[in-house]
Structure formats: C-alpha cells, structure tokens
C-alpha atoms as a PDB file:
ATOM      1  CA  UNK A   1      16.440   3.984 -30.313  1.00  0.00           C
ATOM      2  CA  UNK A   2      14.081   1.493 -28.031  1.00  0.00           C
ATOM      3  CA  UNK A   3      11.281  -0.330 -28.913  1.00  0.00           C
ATOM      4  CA  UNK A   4       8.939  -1.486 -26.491  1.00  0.00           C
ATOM      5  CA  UNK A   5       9.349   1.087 -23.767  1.00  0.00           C
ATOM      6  CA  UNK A   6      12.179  -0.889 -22.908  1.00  0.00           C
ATOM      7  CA  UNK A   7      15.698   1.189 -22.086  1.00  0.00           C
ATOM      8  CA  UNK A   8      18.780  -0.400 -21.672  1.00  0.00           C
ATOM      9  CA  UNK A   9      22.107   1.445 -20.807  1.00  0.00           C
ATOM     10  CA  UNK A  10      25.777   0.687 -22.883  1.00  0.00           C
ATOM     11  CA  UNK A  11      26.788  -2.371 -21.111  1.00  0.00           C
ATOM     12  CA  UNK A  12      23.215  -3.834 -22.383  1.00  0.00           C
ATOM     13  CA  UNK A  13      21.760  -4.352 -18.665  1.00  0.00           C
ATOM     14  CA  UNK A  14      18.542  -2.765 -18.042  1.00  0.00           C
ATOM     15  CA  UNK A  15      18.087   1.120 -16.832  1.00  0.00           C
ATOM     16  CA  UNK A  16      18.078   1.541 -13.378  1.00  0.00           C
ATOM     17  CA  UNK A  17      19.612  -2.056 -12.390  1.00  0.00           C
ATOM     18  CA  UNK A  18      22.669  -1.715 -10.822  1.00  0.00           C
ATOM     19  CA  UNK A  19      26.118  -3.099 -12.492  1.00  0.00           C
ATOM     20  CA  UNK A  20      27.721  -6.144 -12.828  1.00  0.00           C
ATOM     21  CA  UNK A  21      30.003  -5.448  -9.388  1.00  0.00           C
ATOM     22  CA  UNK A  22      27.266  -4.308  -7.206  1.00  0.00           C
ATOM     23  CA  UNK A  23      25.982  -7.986  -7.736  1.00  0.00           C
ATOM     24  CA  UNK A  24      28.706  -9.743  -6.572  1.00  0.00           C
ATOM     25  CA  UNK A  25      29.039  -7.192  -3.114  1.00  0.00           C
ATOM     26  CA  UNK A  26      25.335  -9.259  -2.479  1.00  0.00           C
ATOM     27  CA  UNK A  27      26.391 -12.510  -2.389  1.00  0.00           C
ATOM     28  CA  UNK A  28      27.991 -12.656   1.154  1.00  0.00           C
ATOM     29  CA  UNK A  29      24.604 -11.112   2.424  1.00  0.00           C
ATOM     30  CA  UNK A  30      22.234 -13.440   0.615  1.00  0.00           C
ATOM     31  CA  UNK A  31      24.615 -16.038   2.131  1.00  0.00           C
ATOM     32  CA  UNK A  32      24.331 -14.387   5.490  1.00  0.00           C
ATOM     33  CA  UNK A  33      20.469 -14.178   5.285  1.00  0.00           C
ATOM     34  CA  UNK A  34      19.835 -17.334   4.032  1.00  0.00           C
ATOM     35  CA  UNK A  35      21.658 -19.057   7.135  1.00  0.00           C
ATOM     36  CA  UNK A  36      19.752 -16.370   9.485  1.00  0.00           C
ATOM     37  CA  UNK A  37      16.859 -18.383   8.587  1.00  0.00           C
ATOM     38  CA  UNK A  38      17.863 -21.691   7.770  1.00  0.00           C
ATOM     39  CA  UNK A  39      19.759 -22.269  10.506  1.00  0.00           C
ATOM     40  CA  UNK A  40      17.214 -21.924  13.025  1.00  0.00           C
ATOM     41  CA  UNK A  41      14.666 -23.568  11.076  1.00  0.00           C
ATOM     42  CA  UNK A  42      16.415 -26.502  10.677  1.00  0.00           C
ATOM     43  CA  UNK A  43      16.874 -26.667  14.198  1.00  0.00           C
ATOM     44  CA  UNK A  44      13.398 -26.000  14.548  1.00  0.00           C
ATOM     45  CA  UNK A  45      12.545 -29.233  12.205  1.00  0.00           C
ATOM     46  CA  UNK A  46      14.776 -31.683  13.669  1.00  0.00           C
ATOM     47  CA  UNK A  47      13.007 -30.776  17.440  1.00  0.00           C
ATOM     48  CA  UNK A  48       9.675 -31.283  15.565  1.00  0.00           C
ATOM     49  CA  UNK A  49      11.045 -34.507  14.118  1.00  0.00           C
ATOM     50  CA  UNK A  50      12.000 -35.643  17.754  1.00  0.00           C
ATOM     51  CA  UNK A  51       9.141 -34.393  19.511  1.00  0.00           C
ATOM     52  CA  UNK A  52       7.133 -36.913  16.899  1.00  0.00           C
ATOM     53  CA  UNK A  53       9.091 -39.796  16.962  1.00  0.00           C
ATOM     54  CA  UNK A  54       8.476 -39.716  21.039  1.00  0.00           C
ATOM     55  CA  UNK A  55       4.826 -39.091  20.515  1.00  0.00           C
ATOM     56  CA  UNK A  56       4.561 -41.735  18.403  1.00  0.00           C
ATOM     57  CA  UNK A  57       6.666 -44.308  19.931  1.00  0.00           C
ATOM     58  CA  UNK A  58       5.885 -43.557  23.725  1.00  0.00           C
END
C-alpha cells in the first residue's frame, strides 16, 4: 500500500525511474557533454582574459 500518492517499485526506487544500470550507461555521456561545453568555453575565457590584459596594459 502507498501513502502519499507516492509509488515505488521492489527495488525501492521510484515508478517510472529507470534502474540502477541504466545510470551508470549515462556517465560517459554526461562526461562527453560536459567537455562539449567546457572545453570551448574555457577556451573562450582564457581569449577574453587575454584580450583584457592587452586592453588594459596597451
């Protein structure tokens, strides 16, 4: 029986999540997407940092 509206299958985790291996298939593209934006952002900062510093300086 639930209480709250809240439904959990067996294993405890919460209907309609997906199990405890589809989380770890994720990692490599959270890892992935996280460097398809970092990467070029931090690019992108150190230019702006440069771009400054000659401003600045002359």
């Amino acid at each position: 029986m639930t209480t709250g509206g809240s439904s959990t299958s067996e294993g405890g985790a919460p209907a309609g999540t997906p199990a405890a291996g589809a989380g770890s298939r994720r990692v490599p593209l959270s890892v992935l997407a996280w460097l398809w934006v970092g990467l070029p952002m931090t690019y992108g900062l150190y230019e702006l940092i440069q771009k400054a510093a000659q401003l600045f300086t002359g």
